[in-house]
C-alpha atoms as a PDB file:
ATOM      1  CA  UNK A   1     122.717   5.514 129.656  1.00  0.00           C
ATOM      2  CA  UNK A   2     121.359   3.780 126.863  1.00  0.00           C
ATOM      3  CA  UNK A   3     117.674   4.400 125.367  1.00  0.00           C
ATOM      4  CA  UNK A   4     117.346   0.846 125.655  1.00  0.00           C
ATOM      5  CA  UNK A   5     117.495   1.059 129.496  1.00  0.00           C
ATOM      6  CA  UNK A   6     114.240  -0.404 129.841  1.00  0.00           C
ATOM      7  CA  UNK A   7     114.163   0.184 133.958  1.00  0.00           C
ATOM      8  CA  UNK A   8     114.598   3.660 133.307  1.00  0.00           C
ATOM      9  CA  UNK A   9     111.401   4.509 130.660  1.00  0.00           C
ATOM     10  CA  UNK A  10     109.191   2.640 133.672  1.00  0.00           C
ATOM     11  CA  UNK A  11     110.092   5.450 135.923  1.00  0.00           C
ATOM     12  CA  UNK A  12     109.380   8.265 133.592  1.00  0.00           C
ATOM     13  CA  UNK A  13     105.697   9.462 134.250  1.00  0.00           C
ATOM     14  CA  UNK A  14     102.436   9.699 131.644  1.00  0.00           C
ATOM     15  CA  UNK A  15     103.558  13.115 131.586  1.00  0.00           C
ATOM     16  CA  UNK A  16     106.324  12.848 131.078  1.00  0.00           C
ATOM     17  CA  UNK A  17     106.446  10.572 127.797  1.00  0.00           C
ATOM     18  CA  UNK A  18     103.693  12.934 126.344  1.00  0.00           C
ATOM     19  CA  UNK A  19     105.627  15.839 126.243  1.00  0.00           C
ATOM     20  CA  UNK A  20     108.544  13.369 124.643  1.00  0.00           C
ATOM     21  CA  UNK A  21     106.289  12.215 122.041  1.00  0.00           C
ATOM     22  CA  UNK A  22     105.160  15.224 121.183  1.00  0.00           C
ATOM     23  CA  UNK A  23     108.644  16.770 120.674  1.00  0.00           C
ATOM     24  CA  UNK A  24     109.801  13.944 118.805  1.00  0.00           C
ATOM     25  CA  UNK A  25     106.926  14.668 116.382  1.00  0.00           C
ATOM     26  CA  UNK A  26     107.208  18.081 116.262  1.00  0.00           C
ATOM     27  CA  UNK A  27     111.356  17.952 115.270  1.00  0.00           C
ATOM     28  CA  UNK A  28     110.012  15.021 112.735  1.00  0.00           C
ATOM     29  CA  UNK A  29     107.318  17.456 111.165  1.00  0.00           C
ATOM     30  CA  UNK A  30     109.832  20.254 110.939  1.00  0.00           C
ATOM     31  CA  UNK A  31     112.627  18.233 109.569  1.00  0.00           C
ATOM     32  CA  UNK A  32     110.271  17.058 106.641  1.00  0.00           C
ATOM     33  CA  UNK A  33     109.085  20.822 105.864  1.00  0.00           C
ATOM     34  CA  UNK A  34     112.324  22.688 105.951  1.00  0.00           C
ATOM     35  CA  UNK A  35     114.608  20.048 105.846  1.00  0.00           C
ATOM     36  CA  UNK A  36     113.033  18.359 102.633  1.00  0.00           C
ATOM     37  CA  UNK A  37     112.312  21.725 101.014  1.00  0.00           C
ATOM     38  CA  UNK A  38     114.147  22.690  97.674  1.00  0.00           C
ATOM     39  CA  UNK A  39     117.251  25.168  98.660  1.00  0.00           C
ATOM     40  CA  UNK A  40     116.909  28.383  96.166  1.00  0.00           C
ATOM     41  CA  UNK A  41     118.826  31.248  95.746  1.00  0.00           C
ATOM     42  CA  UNK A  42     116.549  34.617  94.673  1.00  0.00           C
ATOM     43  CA  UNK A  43     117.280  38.541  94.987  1.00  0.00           C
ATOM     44  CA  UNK A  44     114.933  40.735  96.795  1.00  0.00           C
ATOM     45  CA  UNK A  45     115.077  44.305  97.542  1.00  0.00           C
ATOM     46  CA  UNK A  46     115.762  46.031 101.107  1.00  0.00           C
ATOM     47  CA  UNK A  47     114.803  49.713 102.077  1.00  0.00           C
ATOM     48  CA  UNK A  48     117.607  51.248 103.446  1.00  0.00           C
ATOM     49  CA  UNK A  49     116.739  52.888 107.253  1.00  0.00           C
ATOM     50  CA  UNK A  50     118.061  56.241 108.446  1.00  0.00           C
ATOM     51  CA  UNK A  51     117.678  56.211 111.993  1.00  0.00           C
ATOM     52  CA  UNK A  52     118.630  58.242 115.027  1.00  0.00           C
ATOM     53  CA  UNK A  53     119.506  61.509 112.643  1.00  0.00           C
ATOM     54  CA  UNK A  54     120.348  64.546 114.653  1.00  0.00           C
ATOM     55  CA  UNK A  55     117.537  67.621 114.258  1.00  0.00           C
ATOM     56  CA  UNK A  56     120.682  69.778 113.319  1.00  0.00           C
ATOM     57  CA  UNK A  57     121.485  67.417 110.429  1.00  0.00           C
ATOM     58  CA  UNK A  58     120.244  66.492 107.138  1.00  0.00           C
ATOM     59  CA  UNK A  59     121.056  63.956 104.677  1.00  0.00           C
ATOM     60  CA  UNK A  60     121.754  66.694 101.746  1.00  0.00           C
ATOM     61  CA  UNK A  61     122.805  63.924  99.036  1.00  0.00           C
ATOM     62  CA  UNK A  62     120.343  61.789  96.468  1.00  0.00           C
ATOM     63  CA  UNK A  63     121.044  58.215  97.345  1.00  0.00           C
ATOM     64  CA  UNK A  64     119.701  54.969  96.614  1.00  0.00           C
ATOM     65  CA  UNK A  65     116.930  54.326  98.910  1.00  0.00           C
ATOM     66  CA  UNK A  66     116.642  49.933  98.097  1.00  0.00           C
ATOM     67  CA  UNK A  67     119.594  47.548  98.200  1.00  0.00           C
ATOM     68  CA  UNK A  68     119.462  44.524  96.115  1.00  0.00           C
ATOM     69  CA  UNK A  69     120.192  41.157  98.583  1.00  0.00           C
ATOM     70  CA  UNK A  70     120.646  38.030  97.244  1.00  0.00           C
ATOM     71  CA  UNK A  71     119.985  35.014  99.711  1.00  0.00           C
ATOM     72  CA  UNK A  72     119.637  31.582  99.681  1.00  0.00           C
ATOM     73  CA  UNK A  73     117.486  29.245 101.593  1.00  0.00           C
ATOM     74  CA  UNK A  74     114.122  27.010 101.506  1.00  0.00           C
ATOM     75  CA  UNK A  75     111.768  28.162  99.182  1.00  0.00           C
ATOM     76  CA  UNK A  76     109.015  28.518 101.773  1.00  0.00           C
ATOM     77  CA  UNK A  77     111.358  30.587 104.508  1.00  0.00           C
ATOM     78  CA  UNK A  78     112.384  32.918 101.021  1.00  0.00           C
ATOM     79  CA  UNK A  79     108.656  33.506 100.544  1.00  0.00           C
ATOM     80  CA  UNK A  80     108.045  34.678 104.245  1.00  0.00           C
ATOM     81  CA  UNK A  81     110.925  36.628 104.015  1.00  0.00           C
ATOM     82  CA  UNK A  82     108.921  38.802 101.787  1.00  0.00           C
ATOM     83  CA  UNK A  83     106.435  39.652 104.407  1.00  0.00           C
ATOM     84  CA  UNK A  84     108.715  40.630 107.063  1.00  0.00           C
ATOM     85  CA  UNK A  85     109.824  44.265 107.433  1.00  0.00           C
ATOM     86  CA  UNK A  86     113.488  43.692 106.748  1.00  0.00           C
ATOM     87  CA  UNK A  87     115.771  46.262 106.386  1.00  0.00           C
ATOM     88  CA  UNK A  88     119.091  47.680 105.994  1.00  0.00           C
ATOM     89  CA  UNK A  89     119.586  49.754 109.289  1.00  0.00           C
ATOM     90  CA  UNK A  90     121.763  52.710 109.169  1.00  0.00           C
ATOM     91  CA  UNK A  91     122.756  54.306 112.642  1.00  0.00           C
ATOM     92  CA  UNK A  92     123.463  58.019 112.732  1.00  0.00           C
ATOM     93  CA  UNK A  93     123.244  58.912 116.203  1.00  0.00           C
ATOM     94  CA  UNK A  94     126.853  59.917 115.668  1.00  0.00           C
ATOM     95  CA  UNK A  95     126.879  61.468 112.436  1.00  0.00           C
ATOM     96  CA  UNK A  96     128.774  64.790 112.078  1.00  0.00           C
ATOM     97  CA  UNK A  97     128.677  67.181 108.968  1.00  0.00           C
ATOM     98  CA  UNK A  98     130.821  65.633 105.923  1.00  0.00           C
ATOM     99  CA  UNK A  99     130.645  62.700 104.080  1.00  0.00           C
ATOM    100  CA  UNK A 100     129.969  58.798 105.163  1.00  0.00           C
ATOM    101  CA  UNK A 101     130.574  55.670 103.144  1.00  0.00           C
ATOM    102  CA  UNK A 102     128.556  52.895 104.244  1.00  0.00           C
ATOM    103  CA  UNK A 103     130.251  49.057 103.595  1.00  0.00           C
ATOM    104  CA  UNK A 104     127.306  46.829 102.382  1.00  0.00           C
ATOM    105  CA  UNK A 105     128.553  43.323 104.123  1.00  0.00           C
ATOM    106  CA  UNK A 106     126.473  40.518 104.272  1.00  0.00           C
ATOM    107  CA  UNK A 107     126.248  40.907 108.174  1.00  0.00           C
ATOM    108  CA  UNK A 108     123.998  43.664 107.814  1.00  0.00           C
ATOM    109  CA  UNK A 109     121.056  42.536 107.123  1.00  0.00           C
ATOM    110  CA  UNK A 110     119.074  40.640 109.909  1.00  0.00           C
ATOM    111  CA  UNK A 111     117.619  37.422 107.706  1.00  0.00           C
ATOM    112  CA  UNK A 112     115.774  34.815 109.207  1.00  0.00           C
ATOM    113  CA  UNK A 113     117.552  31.468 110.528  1.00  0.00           C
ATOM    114  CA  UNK A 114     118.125  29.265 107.853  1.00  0.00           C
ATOM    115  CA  UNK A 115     118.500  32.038 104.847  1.00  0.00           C
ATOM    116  CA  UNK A 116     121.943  32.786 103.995  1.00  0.00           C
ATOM    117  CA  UNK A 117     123.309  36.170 102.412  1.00  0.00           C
ATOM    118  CA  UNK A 118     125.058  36.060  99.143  1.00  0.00           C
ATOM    119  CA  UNK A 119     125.994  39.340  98.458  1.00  0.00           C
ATOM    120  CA  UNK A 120     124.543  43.415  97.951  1.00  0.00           C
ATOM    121  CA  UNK A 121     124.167  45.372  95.696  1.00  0.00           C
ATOM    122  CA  UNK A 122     125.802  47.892  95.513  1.00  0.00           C
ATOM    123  CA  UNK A 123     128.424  47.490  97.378  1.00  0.00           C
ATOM    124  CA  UNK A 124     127.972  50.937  99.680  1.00  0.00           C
ATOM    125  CA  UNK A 125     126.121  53.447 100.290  1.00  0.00           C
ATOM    126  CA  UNK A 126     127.763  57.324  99.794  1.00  0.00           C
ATOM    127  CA  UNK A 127     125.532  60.093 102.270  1.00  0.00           C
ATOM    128  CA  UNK A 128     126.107  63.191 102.335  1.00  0.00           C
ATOM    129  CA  UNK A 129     125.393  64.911 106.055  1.00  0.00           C
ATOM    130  CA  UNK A 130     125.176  68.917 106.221  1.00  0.00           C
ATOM    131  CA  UNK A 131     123.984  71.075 108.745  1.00  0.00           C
ATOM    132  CA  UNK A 132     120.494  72.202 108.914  1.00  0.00           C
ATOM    133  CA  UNK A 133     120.119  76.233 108.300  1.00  0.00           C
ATOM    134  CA  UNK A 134     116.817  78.574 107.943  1.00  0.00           C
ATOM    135  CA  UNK A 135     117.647  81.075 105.242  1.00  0.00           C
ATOM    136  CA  UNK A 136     115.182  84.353 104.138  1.00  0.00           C
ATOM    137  CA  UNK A 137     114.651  84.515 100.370  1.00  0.00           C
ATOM    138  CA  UNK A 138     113.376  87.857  98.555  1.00  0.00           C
ATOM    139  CA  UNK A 139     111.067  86.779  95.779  1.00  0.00           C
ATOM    140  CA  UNK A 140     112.007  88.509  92.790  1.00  0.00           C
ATOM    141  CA  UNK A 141     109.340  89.363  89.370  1.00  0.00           C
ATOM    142  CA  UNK A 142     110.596  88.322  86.267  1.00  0.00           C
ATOM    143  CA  UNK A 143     108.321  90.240  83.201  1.00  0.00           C
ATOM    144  CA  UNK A 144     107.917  89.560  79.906  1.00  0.00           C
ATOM    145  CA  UNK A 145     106.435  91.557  77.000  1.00  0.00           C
ATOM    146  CA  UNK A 146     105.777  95.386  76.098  1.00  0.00           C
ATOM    147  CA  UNK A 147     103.588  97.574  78.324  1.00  0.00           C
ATOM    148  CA  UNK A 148     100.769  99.590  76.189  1.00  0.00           C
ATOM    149  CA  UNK A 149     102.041 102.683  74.329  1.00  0.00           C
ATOM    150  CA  UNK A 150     101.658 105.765  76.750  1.00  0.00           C
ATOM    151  CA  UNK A 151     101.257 103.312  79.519  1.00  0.00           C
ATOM    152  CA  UNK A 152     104.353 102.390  82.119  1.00  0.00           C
ATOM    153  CA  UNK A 153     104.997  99.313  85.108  1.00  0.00           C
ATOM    154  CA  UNK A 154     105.083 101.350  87.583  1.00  0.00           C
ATOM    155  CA  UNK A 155     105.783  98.738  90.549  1.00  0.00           C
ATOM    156  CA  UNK A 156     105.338  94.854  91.377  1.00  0.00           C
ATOM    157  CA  UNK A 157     104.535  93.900  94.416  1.00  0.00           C
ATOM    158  CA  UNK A 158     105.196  90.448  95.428  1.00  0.00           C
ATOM    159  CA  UNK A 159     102.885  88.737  98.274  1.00  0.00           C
ATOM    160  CA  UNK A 160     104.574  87.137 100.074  1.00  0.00           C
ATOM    161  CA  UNK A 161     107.965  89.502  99.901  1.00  0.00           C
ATOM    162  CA  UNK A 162     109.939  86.618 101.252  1.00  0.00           C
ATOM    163  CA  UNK A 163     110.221  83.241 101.557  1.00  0.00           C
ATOM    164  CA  UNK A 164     112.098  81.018 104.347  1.00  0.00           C
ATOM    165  CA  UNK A 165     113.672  77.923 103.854  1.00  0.00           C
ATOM    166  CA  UNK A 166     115.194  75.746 106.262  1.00  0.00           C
ATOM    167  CA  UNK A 167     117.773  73.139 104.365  1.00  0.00           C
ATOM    168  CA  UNK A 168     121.028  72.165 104.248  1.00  0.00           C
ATOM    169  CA  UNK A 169     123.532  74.871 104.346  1.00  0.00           C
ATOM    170  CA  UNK A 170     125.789  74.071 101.274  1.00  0.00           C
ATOM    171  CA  UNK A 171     122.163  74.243  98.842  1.00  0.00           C
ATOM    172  CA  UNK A 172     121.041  77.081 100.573  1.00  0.00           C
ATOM    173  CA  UNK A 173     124.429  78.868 100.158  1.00  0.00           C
ATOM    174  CA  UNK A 174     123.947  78.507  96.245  1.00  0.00           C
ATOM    175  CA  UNK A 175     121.082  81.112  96.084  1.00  0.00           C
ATOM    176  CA  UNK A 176     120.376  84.488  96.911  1.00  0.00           C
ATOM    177  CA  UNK A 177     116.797  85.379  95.854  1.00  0.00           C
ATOM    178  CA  UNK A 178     113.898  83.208  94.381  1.00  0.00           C
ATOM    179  CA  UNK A 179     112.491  84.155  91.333  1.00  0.00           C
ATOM    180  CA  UNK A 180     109.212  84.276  89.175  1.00  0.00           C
ATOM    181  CA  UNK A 181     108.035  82.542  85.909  1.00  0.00           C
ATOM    182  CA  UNK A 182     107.912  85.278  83.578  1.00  0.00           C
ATOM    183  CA  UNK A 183     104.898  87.831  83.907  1.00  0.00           C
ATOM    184  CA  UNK A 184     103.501  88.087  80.744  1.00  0.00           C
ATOM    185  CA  UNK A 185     102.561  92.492  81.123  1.00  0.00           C
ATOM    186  CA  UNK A 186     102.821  92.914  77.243  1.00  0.00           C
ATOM    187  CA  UNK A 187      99.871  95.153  76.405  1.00  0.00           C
ATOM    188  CA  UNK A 188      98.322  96.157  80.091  1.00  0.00           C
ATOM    189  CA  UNK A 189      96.803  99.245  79.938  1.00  0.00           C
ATOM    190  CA  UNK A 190      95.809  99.505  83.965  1.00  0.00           C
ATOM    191  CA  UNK A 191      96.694  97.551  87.217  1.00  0.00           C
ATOM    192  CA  UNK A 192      96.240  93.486  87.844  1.00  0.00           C
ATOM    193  CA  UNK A 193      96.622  90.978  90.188  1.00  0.00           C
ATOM    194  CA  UNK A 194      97.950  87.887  89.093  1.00  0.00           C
ATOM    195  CA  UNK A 195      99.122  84.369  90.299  1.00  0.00           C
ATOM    196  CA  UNK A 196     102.414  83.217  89.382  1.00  0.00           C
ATOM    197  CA  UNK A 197     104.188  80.216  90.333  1.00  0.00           C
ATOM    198  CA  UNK A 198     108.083  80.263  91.342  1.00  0.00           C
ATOM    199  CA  UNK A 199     110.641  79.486  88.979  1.00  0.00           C
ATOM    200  CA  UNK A 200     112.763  76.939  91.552  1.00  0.00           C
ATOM    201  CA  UNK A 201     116.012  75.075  90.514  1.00  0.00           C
ATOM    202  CA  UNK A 202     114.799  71.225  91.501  1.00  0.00           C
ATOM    203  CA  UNK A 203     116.818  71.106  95.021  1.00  0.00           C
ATOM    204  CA  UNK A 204     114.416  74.060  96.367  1.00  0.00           C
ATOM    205  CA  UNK A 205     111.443  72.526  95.050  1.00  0.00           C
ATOM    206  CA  UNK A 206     112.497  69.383  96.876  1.00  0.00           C
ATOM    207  CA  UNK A 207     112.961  71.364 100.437  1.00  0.00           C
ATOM    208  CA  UNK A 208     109.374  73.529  99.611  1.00  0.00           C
ATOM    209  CA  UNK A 209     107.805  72.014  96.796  1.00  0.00           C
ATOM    210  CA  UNK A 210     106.282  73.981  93.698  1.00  0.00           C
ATOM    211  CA  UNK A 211     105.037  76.786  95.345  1.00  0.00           C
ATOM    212  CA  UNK A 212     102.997  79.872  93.783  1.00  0.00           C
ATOM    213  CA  UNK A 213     102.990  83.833  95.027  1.00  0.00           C
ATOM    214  CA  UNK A 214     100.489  86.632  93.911  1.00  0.00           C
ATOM    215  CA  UNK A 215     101.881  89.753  92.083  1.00  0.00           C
ATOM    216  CA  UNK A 216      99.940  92.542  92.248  1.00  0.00           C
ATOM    217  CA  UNK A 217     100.834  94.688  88.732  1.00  0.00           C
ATOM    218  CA  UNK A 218     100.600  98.500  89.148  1.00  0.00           C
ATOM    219  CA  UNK A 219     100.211 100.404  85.638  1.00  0.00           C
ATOM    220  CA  UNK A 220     100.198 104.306  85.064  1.00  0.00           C
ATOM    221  CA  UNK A 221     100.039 106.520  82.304  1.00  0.00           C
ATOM    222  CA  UNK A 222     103.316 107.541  81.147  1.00  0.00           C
ATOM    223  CA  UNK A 223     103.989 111.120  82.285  1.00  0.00           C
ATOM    224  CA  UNK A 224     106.430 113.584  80.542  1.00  0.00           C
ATOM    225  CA  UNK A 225     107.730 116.724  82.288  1.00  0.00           C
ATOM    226  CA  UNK A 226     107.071 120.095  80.947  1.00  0.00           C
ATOM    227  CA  UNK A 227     107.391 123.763  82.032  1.00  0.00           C
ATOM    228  CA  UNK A 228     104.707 125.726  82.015  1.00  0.00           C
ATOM    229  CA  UNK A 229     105.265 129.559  82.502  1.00  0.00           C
ATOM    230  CA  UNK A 230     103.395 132.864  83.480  1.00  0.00           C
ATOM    231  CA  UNK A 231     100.328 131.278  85.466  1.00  0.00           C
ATOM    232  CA  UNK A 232      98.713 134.361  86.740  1.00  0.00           C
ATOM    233  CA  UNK A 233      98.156 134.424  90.856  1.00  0.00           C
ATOM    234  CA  UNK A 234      94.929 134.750  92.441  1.00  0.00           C
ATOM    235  CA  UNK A 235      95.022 136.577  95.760  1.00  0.00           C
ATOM    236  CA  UNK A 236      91.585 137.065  98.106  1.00  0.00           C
ATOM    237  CA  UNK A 237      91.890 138.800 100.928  1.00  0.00           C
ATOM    238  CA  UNK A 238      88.816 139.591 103.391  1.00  0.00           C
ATOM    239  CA  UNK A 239      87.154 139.425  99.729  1.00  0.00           C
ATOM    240  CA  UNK A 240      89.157 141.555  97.913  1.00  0.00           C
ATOM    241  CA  UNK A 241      91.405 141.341  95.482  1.00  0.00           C
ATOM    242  CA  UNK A 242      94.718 141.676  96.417  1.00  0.00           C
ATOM    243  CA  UNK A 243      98.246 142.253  94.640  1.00  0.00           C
ATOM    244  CA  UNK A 244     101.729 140.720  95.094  1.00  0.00           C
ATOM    245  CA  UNK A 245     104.993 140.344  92.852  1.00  0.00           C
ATOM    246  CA  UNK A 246     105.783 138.640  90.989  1.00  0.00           C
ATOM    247  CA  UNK A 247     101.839 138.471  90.023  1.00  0.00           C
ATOM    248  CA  UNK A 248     102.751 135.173  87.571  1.00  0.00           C
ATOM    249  CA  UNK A 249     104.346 131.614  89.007  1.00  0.00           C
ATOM    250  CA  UNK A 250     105.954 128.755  86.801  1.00  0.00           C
ATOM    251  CA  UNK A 251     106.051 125.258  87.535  1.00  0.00           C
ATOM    252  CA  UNK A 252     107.528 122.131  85.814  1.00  0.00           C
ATOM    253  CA  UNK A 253     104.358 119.041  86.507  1.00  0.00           C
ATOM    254  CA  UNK A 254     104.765 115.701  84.742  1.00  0.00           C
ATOM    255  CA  UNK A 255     101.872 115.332  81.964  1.00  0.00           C
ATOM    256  CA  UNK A 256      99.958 112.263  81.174  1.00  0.00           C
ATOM    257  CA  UNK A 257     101.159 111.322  77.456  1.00  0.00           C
ATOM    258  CA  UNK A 258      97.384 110.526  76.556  1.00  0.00           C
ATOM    259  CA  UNK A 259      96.648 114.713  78.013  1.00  0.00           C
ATOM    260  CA  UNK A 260      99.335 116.328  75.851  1.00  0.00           C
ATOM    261  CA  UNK A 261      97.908 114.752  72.997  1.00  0.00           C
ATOM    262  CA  UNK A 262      94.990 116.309  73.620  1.00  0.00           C
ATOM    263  CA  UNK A 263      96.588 120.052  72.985  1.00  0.00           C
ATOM    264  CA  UNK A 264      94.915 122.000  75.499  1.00  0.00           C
ATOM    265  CA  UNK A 265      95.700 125.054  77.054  1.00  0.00           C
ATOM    266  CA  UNK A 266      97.974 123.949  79.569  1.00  0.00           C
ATOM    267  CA  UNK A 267      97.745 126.688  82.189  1.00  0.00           C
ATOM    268  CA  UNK A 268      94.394 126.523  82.185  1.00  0.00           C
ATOM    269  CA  UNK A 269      94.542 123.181  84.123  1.00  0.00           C
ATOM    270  CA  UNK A 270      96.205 125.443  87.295  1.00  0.00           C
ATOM    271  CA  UNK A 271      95.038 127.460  89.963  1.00  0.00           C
ATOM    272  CA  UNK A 272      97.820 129.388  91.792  1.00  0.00           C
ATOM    273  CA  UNK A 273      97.183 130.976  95.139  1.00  0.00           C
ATOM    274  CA  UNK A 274      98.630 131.368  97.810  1.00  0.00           C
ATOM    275  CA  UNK A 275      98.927 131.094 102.138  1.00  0.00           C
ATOM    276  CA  UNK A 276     100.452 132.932 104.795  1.00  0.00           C
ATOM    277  CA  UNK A 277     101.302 136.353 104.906  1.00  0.00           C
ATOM    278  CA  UNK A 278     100.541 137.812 108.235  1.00  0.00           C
ATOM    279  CA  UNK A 279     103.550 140.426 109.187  1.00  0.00           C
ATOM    280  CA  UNK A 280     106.021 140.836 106.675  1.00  0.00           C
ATOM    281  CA  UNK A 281     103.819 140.227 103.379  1.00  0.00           C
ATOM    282  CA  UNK A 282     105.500 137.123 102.790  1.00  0.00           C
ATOM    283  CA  UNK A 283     103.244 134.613 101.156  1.00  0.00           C
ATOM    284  CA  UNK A 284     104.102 130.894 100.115  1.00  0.00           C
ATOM    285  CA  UNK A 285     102.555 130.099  96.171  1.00  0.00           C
ATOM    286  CA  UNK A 286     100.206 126.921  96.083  1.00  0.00           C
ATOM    287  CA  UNK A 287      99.761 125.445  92.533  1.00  0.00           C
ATOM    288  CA  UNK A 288      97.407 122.849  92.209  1.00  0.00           C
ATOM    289  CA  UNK A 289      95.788 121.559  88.932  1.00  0.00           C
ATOM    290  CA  UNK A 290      92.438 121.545  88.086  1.00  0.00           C
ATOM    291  CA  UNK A 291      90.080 118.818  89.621  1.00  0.00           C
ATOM    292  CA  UNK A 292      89.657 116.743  87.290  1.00  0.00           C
ATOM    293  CA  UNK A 293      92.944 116.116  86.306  1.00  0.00           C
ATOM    294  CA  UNK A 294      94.499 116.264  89.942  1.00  0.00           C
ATOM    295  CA  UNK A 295      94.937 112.828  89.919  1.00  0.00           C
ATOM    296  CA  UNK A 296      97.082 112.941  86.410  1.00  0.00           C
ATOM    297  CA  UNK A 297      99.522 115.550  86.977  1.00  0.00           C
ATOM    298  CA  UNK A 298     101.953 116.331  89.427  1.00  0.00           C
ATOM    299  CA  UNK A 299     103.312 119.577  90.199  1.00  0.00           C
ATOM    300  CA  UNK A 300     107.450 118.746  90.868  1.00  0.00           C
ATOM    301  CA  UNK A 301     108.518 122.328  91.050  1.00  0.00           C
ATOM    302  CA  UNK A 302     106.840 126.015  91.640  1.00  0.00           C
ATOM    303  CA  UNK A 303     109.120 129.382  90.788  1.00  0.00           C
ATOM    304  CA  UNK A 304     109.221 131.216  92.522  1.00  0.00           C
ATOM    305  CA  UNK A 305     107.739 129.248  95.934  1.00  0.00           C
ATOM    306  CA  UNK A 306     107.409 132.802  97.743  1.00  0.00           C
ATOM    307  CA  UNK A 307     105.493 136.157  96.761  1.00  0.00           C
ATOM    308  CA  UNK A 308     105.584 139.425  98.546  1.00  0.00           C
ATOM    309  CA  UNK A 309     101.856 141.432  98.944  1.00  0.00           C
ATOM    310  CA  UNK A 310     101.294 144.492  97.716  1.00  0.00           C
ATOM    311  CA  UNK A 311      99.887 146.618 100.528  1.00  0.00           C
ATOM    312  CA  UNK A 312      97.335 149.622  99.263  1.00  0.00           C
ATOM    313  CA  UNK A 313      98.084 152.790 100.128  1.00  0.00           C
ATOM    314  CA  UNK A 314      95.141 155.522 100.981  1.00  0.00           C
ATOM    315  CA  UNK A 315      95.271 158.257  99.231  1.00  0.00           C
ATOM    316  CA  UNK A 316      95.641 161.681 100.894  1.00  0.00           C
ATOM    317  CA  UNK A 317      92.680 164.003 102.194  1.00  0.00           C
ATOM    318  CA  UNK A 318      91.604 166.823 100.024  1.00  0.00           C
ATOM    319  CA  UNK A 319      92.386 170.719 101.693  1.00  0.00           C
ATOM    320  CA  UNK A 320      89.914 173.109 101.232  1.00  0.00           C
ATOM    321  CA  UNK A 321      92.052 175.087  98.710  1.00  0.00           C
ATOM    322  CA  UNK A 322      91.698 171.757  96.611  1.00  0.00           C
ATOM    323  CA  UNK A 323      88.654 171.960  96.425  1.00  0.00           C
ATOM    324  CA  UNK A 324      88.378 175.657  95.410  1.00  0.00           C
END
């Protein structure tokens, strides 16, 4: 039918040749805006999107998170382009543990109508894909320096004792304990509590971040061990003095350093007495030292540990030819 058919525009309706008119013009606007637009080629950059990862997976691999896209197309499509949330979709609802190469072909990239794909950069995409593990970690002290003379580390406690990490299994595999900066002790003369952050190899820190753990620093005085010899017994019994054998005990206590220097009297820092003894005079020796130094030294061995009592005997009446 020809447009010329003049028989047939008479039977169209008002309606009808509005709605014509005002496709016409529409398809005539369009036309002149794409159509007569300048065709330009530019590069633009495209996140790549992990979707659909299994929970028992991770991507264990640094990769490039952009592609570079070059398209072509009207200058004014281009621009919007640049507004849109375009993407590079990547699909691992499938994914098992190993290693996937991803082709970067022009078809993968959803552009609008009228833009063209030129090519990517790079070419593909290399992941990685491990399984997910939860791993315990002892946190270890590392010290540095000299402790004051006389003085000793006696014990570091770490708080927390243990860290968990949940990460891929071949990074986690790599280590067996987490460890401190150095702890500078050089000098301490008594206990501290300190903050010190961990010393992590960059693929923890990137599963934890920098994280920091309090050591608590015990210090003592340096103790030497030394025999001491013939400290005499005491013995009270329903306030008496009483005897046993041997009447002397020796023990072997660890000294302060800072207390021997001091030359004292050594068993003169001990009281020996002892408990027990009901039936067969068999009496256990207690050593312990002197108050104030109680907290200093330790006793570490008593000879002997047992001592027998000497029972009194009375001594025999008088006759009267005695007395005579």
């Amino acid at each position: 039918m020809s447009i010329f058919n003049f028989r047939h525009w008479l039977r169209l309706s008002p309606k009808d040749w509005f709605l014509r008119f005002v496709s016409l013009g529409m398809a005539i606007v369009l036309w002149s805006f794409v159509g007569g637009e300048d065709i330009v080629n530019k590069n633009v950059m495209v996140p790549i999107e992990i979707i659909n990862l299994p929970r028992d997976l991770v991507i264990s691999n640094q990769f490039k998170k952009e592609i570079e896209v070059s398209v072509s197309g009207p200058r004014s499509l281009l621009f919007d382009m640049e507004n849109r949330s375009i993407s590079r979709p990547v699909d691992l609802s499938n994914a098992t543990p190993g290693t996937m190469v991803l082709e970067n072909t022009n078809d993968v990239i959803n552009v609008p109508r009228g833009v063209k794909v030129l090519g990517i950069q790079p070419k593909s995409v290399i992941l990685s894909l491990d399984k997910m593990i939860h791993k315990k970690f002892d946190v270890n002290p590392v010290t540095e320096g000299t402790i004051a003379q006389d003085y000793v580390l006696e014990n570091i406690r770490m708080e927390p004792a243990s860290i968990s990490i949940t990460g891929p299994r071949t990074v986690l595999s790599q280590f067996e304990v987490l460890k401190t900066k150095p702890i500078h002790v050089g000098g301490l003369r008594e206990s501290t509590q300190i903050q010190i952050p961990l010393d992590l190899d960059p693929v923890i820190i990137d599963l934890i971040g920098a994280t920091t753990v309090t050591a608590d620093i015990e210090i003592a005085v340096e103790r030497v061990n030394k025999k001491i010899s013939a400290i005499p017994i005491e013995v009270v019994k329903d306030g008496i003095d009483q005897r046993v054998t041997p009447s002397t005990v020796a023990i072997t206590a660890a000294f302060p350093k800072t207390l021997l220097r001091e030359k004292r009297d050594l068993r003169s820092l001990f009281k020996a007495t002892v408990r027990g003894g009901e039936g067969d005079g068999q009496m256990q020796v207690v050593v312990v030292p002197d108050e104030e130094f109680s907290p200093e030294i330790r006793v570490l061995k008593i000879e002997p540990q047992v001592v027998t009592l000497i029972e009194e005997t009375a001594a025999p009446a008088k006759s009267e030819e005695d007395l005579q």
